[in-house]
C-alpha atoms as a PDB file:
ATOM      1  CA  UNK A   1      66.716 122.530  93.567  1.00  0.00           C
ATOM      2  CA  UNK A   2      68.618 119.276  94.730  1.00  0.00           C
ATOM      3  CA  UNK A   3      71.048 119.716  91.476  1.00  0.00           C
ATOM      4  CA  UNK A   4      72.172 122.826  93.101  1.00  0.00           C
ATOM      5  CA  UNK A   5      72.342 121.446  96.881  1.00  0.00           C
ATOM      6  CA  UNK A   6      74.618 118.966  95.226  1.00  0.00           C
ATOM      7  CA  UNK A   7      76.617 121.418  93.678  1.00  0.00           C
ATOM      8  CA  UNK A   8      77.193 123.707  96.604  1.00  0.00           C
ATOM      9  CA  UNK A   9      78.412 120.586  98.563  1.00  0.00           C
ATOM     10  CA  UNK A  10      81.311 120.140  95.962  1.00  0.00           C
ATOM     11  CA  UNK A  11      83.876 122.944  97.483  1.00  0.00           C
ATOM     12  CA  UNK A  12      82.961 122.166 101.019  1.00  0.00           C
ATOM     13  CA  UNK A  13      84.165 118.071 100.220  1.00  0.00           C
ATOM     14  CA  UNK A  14      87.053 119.112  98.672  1.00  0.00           C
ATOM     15  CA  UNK A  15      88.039 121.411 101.934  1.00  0.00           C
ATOM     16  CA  UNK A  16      86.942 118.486 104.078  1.00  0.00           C
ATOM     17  CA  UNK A  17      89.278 115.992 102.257  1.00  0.00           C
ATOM     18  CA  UNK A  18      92.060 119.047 102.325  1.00  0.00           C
ATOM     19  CA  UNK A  19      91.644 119.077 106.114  1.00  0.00           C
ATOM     20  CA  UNK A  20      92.041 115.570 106.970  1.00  0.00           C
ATOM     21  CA  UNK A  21      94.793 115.195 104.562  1.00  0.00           C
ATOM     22  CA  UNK A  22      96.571 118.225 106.803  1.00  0.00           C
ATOM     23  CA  UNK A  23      95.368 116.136 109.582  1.00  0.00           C
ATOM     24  CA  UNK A  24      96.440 112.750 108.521  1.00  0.00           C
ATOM     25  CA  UNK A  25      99.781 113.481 108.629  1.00  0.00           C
ATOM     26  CA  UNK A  26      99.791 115.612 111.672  1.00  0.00           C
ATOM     27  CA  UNK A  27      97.968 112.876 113.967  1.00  0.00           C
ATOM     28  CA  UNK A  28      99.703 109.935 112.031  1.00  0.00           C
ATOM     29  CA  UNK A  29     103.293 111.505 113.614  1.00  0.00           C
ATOM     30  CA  UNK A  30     101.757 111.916 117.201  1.00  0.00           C
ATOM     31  CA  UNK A  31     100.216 108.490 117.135  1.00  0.00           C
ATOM     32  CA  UNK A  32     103.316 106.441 115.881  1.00  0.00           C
ATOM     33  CA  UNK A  33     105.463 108.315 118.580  1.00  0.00           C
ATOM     34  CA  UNK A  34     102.756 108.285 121.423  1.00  0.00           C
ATOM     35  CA  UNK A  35     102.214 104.534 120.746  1.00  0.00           C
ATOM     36  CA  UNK A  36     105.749 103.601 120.749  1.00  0.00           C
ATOM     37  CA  UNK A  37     107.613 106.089 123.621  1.00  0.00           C
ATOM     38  CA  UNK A  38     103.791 106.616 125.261  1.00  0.00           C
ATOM     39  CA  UNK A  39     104.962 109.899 125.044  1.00  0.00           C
ATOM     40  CA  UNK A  40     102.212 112.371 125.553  1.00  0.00           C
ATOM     41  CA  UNK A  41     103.688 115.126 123.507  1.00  0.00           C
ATOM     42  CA  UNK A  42     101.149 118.303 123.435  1.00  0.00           C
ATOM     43  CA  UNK A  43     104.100 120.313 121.393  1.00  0.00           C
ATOM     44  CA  UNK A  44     103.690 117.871 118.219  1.00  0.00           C
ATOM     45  CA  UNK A  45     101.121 120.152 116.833  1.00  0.00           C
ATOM     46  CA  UNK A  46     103.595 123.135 117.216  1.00  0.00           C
ATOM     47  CA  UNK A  47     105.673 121.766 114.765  1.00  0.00           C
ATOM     48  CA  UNK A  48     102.902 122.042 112.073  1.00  0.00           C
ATOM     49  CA  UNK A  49     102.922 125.514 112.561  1.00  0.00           C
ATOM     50  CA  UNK A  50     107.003 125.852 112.446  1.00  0.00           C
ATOM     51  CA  UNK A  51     106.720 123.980 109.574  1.00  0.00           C
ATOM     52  CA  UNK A  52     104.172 126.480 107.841  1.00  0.00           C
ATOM     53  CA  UNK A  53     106.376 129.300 109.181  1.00  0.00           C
ATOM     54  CA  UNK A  54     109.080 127.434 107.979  1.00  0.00           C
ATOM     55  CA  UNK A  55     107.514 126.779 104.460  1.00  0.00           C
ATOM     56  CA  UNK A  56     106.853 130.698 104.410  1.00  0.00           C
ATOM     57  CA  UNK A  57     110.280 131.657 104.347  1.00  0.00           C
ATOM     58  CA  UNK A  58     111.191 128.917 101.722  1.00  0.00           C
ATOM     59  CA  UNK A  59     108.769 130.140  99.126  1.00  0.00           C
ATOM     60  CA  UNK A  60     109.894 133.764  99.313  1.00  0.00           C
ATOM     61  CA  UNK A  61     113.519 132.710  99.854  1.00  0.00           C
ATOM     62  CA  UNK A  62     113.224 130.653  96.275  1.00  0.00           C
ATOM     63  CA  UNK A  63     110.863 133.028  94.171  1.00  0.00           C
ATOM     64  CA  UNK A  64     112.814 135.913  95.141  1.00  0.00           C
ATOM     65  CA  UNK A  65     116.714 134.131  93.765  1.00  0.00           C
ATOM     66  CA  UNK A  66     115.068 132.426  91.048  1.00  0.00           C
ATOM     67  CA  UNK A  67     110.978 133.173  90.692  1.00  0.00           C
ATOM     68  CA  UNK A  68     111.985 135.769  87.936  1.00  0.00           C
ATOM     69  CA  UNK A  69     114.755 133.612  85.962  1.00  0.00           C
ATOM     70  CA  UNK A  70     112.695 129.992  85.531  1.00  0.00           C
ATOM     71  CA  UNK A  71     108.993 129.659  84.120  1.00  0.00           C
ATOM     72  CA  UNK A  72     105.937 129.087  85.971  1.00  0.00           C
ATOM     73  CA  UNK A  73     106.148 124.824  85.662  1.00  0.00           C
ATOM     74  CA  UNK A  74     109.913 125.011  86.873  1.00  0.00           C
ATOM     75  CA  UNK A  75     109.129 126.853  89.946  1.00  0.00           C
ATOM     76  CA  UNK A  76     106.375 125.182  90.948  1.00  0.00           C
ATOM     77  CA  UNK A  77     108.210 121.927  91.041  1.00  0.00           C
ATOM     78  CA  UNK A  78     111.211 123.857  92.457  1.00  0.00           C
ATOM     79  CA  UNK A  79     108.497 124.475  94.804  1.00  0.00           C
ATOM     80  CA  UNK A  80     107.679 121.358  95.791  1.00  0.00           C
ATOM     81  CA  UNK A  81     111.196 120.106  96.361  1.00  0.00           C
ATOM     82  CA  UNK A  82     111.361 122.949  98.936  1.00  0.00           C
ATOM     83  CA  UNK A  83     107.917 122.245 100.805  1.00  0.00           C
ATOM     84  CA  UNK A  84     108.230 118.716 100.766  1.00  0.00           C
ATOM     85  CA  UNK A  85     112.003 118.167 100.990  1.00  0.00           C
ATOM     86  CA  UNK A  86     113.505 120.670 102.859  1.00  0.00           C
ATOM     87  CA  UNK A  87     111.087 121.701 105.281  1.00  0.00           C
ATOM     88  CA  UNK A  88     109.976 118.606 106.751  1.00  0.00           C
ATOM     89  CA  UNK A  89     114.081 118.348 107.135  1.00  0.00           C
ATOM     90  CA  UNK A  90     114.584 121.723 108.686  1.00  0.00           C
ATOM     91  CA  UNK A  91     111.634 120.814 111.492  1.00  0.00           C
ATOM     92  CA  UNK A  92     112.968 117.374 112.020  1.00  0.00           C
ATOM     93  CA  UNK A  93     116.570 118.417 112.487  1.00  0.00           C
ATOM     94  CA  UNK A  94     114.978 121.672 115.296  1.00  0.00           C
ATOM     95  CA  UNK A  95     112.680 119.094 116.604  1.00  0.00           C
ATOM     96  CA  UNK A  96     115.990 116.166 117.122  1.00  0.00           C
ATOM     97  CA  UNK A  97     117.405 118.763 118.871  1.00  0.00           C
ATOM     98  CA  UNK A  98     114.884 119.254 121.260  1.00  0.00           C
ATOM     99  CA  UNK A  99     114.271 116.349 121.976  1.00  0.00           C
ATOM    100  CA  UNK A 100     117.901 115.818 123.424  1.00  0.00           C
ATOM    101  CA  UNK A 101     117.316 118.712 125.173  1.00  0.00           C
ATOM    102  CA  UNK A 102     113.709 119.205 126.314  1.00  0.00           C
ATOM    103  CA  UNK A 103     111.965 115.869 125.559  1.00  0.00           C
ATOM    104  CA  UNK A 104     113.965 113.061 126.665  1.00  0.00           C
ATOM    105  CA  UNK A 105     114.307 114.743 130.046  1.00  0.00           C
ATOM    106  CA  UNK A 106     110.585 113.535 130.775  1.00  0.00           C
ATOM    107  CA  UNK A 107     109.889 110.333 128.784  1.00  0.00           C
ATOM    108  CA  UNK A 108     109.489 108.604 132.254  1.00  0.00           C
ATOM    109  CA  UNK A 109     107.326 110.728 133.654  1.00  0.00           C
ATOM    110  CA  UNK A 110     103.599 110.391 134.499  1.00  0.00           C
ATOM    111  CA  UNK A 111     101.268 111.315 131.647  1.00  0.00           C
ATOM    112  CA  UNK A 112     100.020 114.654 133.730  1.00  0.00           C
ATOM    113  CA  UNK A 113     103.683 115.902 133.849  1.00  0.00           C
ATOM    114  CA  UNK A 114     103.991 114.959 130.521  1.00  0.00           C
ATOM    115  CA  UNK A 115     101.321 117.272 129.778  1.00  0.00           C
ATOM    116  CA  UNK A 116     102.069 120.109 131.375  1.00  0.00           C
ATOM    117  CA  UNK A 117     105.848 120.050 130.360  1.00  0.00           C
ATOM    118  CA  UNK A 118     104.832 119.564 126.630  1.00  0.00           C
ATOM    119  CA  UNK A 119     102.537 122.279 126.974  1.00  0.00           C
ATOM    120  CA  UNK A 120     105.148 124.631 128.070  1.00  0.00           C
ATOM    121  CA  UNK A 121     107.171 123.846 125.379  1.00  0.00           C
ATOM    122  CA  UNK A 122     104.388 124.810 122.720  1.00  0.00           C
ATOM    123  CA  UNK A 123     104.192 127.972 124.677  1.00  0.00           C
ATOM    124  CA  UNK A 124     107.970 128.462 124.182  1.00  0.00           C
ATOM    125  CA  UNK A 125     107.748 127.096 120.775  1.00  0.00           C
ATOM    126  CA  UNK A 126     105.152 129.909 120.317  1.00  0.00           C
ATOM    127  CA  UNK A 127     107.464 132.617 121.268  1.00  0.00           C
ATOM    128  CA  UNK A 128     110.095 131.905 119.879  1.00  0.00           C
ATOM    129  CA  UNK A 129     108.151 131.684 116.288  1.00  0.00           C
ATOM    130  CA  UNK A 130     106.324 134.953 117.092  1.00  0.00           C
ATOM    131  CA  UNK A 131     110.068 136.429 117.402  1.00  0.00           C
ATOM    132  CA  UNK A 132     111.370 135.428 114.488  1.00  0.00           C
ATOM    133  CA  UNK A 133     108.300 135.806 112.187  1.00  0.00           C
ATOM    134  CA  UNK A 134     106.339 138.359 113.936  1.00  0.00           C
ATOM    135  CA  UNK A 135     102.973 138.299 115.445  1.00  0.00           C
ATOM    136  CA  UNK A 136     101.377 138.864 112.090  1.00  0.00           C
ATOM    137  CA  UNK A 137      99.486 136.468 110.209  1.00  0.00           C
ATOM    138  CA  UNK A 138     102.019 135.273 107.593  1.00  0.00           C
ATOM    139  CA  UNK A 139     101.083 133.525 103.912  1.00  0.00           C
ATOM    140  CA  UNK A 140     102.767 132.342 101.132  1.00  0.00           C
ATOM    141  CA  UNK A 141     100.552 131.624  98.473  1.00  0.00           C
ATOM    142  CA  UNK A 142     102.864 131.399  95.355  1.00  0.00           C
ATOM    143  CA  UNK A 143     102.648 127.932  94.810  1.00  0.00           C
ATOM    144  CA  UNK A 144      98.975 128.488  94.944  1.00  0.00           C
ATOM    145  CA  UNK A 145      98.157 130.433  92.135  1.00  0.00           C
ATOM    146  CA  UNK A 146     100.737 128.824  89.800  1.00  0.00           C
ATOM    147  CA  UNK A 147      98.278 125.862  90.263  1.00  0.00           C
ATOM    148  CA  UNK A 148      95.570 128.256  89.497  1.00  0.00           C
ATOM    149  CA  UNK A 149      91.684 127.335  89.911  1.00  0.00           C
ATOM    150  CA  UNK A 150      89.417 124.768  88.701  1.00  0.00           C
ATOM    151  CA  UNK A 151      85.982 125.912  87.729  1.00  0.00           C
ATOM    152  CA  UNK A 152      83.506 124.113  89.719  1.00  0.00           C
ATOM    153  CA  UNK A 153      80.017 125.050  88.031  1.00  0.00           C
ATOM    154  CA  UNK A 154      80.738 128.527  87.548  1.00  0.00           C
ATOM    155  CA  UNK A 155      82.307 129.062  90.394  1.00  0.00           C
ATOM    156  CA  UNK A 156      86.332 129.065  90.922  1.00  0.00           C
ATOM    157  CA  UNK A 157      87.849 126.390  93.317  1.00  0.00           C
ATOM    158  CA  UNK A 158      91.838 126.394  94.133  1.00  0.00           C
ATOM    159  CA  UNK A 159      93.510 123.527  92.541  1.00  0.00           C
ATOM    160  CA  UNK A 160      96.103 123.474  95.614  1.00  0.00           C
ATOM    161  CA  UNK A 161      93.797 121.724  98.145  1.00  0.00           C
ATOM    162  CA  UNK A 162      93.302 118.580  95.403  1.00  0.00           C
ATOM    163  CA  UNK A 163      96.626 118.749  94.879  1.00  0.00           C
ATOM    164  CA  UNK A 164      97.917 118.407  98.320  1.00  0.00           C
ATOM    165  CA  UNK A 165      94.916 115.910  99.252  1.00  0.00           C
ATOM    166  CA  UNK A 166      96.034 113.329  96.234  1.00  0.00           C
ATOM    167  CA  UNK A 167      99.966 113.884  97.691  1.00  0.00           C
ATOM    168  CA  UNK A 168      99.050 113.164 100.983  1.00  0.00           C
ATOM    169  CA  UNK A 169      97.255 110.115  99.774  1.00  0.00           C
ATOM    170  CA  UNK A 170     100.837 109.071  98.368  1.00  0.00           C
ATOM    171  CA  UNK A 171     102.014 109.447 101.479  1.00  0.00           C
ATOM    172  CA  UNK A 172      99.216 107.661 103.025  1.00  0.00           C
ATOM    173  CA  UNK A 173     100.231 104.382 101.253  1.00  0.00           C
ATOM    174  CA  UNK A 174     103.681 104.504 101.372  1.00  0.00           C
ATOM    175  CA  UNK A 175     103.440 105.019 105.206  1.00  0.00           C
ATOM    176  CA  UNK A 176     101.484 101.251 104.925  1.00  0.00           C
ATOM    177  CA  UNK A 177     104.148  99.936 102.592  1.00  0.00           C
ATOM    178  CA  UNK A 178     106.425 101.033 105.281  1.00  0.00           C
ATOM    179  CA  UNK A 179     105.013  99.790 108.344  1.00  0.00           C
ATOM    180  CA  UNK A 180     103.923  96.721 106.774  1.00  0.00           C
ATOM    181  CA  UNK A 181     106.854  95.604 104.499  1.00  0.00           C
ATOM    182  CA  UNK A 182     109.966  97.268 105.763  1.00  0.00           C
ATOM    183  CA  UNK A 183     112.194  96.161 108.952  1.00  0.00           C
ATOM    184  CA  UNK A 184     111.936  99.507 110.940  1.00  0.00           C
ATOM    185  CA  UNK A 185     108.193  99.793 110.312  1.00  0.00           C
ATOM    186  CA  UNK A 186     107.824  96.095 111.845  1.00  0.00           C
ATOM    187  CA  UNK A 187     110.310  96.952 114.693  1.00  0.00           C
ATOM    188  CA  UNK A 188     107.947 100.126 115.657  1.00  0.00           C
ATOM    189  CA  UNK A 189     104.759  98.304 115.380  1.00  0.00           C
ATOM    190  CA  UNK A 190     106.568  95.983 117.634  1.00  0.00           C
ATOM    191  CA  UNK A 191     108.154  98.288 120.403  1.00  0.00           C
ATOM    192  CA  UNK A 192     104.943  99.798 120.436  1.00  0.00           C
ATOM    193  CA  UNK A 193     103.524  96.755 121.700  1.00  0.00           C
ATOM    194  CA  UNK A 194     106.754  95.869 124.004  1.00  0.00           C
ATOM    195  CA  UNK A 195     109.448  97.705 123.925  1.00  0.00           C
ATOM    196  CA  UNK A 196     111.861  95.637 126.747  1.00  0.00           C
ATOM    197  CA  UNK A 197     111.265  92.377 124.581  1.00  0.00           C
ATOM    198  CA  UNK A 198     112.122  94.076 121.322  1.00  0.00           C
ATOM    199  CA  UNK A 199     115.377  95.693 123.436  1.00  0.00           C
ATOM    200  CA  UNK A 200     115.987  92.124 124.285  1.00  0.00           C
ATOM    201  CA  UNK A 201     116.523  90.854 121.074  1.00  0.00           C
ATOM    202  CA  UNK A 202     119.529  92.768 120.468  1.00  0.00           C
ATOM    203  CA  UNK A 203     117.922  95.851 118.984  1.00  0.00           C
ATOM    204  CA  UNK A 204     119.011  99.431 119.664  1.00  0.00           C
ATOM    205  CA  UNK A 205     115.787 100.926 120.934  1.00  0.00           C
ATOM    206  CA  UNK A 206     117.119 104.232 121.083  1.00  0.00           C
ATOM    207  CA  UNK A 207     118.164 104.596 117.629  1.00  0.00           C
ATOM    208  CA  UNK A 208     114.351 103.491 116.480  1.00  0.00           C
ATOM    209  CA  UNK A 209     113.388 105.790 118.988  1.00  0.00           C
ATOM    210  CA  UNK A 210     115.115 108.655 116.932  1.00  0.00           C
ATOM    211  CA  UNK A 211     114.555 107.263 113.847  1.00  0.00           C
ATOM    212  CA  UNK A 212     110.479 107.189 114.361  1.00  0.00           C
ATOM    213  CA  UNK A 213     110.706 110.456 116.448  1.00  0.00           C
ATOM    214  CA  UNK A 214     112.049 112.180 113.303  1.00  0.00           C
ATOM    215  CA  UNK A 215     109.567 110.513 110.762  1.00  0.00           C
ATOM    216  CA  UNK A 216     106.799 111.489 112.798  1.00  0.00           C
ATOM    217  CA  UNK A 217     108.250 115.291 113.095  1.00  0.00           C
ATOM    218  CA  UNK A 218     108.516 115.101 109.473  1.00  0.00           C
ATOM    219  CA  UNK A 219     105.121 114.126 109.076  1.00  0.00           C
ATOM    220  CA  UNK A 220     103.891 117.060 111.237  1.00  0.00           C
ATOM    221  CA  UNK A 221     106.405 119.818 109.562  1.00  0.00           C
ATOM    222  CA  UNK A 222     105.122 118.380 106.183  1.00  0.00           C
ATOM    223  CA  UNK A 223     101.495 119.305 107.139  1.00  0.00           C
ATOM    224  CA  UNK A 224     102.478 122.377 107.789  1.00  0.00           C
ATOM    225  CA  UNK A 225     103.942 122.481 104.611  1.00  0.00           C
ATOM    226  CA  UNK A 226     101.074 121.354 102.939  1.00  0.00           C
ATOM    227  CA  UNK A 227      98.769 123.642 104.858  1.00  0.00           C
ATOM    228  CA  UNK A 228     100.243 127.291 104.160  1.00  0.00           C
ATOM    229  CA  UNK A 229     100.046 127.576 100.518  1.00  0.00           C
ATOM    230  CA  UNK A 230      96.182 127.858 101.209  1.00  0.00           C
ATOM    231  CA  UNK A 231      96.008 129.890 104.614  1.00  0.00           C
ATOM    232  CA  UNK A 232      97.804 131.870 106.369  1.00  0.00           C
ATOM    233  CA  UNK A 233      99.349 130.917 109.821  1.00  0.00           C
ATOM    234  CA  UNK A 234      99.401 132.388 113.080  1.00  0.00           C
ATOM    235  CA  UNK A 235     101.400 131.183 116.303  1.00  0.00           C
ATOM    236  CA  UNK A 236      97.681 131.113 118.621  1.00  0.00           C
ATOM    237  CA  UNK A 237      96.534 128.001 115.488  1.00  0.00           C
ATOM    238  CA  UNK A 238      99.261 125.378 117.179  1.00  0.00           C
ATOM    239  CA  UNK A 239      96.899 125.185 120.432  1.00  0.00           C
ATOM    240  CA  UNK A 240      93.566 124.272 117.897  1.00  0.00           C
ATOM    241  CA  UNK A 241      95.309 121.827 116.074  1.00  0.00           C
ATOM    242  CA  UNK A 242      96.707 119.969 119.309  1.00  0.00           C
ATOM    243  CA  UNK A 243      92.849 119.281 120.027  1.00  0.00           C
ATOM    244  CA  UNK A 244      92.525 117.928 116.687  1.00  0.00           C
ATOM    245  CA  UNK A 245      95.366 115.735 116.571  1.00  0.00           C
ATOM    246  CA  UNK A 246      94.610 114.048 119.750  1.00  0.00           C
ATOM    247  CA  UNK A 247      91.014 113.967 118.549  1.00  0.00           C
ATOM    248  CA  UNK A 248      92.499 112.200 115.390  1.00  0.00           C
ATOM    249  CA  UNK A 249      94.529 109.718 118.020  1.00  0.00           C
ATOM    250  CA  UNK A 250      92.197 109.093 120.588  1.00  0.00           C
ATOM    251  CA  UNK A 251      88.796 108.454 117.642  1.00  0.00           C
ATOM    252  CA  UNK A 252      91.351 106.592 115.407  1.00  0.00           C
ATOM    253  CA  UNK A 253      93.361 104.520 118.080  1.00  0.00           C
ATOM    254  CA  UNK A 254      96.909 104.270 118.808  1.00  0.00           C
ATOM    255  CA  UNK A 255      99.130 102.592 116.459  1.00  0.00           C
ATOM    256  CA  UNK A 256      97.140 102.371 114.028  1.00  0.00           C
ATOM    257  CA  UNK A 257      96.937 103.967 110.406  1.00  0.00           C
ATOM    258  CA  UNK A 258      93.597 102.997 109.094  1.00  0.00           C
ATOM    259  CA  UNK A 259      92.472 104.505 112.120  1.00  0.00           C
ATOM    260  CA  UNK A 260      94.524 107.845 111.270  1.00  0.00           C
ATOM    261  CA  UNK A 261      93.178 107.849 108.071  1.00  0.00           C
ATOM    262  CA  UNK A 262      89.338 106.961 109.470  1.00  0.00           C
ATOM    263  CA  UNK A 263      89.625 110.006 112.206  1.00  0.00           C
ATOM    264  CA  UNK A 264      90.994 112.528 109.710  1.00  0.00           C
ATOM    265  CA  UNK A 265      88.456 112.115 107.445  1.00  0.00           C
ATOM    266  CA  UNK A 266      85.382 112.427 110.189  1.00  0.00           C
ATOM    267  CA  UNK A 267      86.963 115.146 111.448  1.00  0.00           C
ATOM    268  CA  UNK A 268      87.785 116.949 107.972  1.00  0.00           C
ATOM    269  CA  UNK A 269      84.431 116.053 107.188  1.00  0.00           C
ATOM    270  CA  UNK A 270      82.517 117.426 110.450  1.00  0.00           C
ATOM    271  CA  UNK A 271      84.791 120.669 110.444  1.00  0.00           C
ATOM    272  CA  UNK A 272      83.886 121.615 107.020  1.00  0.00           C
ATOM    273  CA  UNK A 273      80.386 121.098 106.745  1.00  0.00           C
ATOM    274  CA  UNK A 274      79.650 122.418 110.633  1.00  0.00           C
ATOM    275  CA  UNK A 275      81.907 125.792 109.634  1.00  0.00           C
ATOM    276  CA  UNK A 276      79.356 126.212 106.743  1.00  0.00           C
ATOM    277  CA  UNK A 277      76.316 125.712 108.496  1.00  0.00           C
ATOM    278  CA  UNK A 278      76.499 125.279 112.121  1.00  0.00           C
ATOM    279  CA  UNK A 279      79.865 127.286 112.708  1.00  0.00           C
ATOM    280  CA  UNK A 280      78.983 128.515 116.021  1.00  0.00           C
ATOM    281  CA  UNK A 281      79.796 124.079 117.137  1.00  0.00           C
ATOM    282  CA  UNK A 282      81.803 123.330 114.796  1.00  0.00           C
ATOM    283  CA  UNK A 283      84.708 122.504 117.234  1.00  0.00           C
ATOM    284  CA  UNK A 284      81.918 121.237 120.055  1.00  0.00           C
ATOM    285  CA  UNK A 285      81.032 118.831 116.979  1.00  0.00           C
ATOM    286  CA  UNK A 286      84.202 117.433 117.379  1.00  0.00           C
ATOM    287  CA  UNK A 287      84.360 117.175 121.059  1.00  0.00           C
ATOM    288  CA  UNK A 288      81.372 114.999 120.963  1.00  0.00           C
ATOM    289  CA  UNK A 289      82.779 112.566 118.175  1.00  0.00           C
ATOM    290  CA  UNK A 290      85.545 112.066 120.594  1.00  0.00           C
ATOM    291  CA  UNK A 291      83.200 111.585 123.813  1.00  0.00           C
ATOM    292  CA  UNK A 292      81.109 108.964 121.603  1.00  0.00           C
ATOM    293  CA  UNK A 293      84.451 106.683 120.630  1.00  0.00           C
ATOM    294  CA  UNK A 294      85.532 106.640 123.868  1.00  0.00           C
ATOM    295  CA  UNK A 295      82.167 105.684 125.508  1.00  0.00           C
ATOM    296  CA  UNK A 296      81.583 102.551 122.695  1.00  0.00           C
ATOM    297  CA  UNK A 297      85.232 102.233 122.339  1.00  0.00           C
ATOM    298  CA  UNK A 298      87.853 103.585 124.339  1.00  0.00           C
ATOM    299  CA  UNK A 299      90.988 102.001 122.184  1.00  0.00           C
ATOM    300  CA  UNK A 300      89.259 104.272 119.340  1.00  0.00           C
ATOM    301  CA  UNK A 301      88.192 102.571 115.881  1.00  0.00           C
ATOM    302  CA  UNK A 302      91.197 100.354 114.871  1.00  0.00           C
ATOM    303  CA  UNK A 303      92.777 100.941 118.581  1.00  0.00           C
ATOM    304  CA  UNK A 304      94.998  97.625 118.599  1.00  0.00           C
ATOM    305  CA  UNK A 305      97.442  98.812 121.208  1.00  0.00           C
ATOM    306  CA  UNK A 306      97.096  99.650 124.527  1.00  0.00           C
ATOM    307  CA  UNK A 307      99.559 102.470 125.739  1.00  0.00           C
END
């Protein structure tokens, strides 16, 4: 009786750690750029979705030139390159340009403006996806079931979640190696403490500005990325994941990537088991994770940064 509890909490682990691992890199993006511009940008979680749209139309792009000419192992890594190479480049390069355009425009504005501007721009973000990708769900599973499935005690489990969790983990650490060992990750932890005395020193803010802008997009378009090959993606999604990226910034803390890593994981873990047996809260669940931080500790878990 408990051996087969156990066993039926296997899958719904594995989708927990899939989830945060979407999450990770989706609140990850919005906290380095929040914490640095205190930028309160409600569209970040739009470009999650472009990126899955995005990711869509790579996979059928590249198995329909060359799916039929190369084997199953030479796709699949021809694959990758596409979903985790050019895609997070596509939606950083849309998402630079908007942010000459529509962003920069109302970096000095009060966080409420902020708000509603960025939420306009998801629901022109939203549009403009449904237009070019219809108002269909859309999938893209090839990568997928090249991996195949793992049997999990009789009963099949996609290796594509593992898969993207242990890559996102790779991620995870080279994010650390970057904030804690390379000159632009110490100049961002920096301007997100002060930003005027790191401008002081000689350094062009703007340009880091960009530079961490972009990184965090392609953070967010690589979700995305990482996301589709399992689900399919609609345009009404981007509005649920901006509640759980800012629950993954405000439980976690600003600036911080142990805390991005901390939130993801309560979160992936509370979705996943509340959709299996309390579905009916599973979001509520969430809601009152957040409400609990904030009342024991507003800055969130590893909050070292006050915006």
């Amino acid at each position: 009786m408990v051996a087969n509890l156990l066993i039926q909490q296997v899958p719904i682990v594995l989708n927990a750690l899939f989830l945060a691992a979407v999450l990770f890199l989706l609140g990850t993006g919005l906290s380095i750029i929040y914490g640095m511009l205190n930028f309160m940008n409600l569209a970040h979680a739009a470009f999650l979705v472009l990126g899955a749209y995005v990711s869509a139309t790579v996979i059928t792009q590249i198995v329909g030139s060359v799916g039929a000419s190369i084997g199953g192992a030479v796709l699949f890594l021809v694959l990758i390159v596409g979903l985790v190479i050019v895609v997070p480049a596509i939606v950083s390069l849309t998402g630079l340009a908007m942010e000459q355009v529509l962003f920069k425009p109302i970096y000095g504005l009060e966080d409420d403006y902020q708000l509603l501007a960025t939420f306009g721009i998801i629901l022109m973000m939203e549009d403009s996806m449904k237009f070019i990708w219809g108002g269909q769900p859309v999938s893209a599973t090839t990568p997928s079931d090249i991996l195949g499935s793992l049997n999990l005690f009789g009963t099949p489990f996609p290796l594509w979640p593992i898969f993207a969790t242990i890559l996102t983990a790779v991620i995870a650490a080279a994010l650390y190696y970057f904030f804690e060992e390379t000159r632009l990750g110490k100049i961002t932890l920096a301007m997100a403490e002060d930003t005027e005395v790191v401008g002081v020193t000689g350094i062009d803010t703007r340009k880091v500005h960009l530079q961490v802008f972009v990184i965090g997009l392609a953070l967010a378009g690589l979700g995305g990325a990482l996301y589709l090959p399992n689900a399919s993606v609609t345009t009404g999604i981007a509005l649920q994941f901006v509640i759980l990226a800012f629950a993954v910034v405000v439980i976690g803390g600003l600036g911080s990537l142990k805390g991005a890593i901390a939130a993801s994981l309560l979160i992936g873990f509370l979705r996943a088991f509340s959709s299996y047996y309390i579905p009916q809260i599973e979001l509520a669940i969430v809601f009152l994770l957040m409400a609990a931080v904030m009342l024991i500790k507003p800055t969130g878990l590893f909050g070292e940064i006050n915006a």
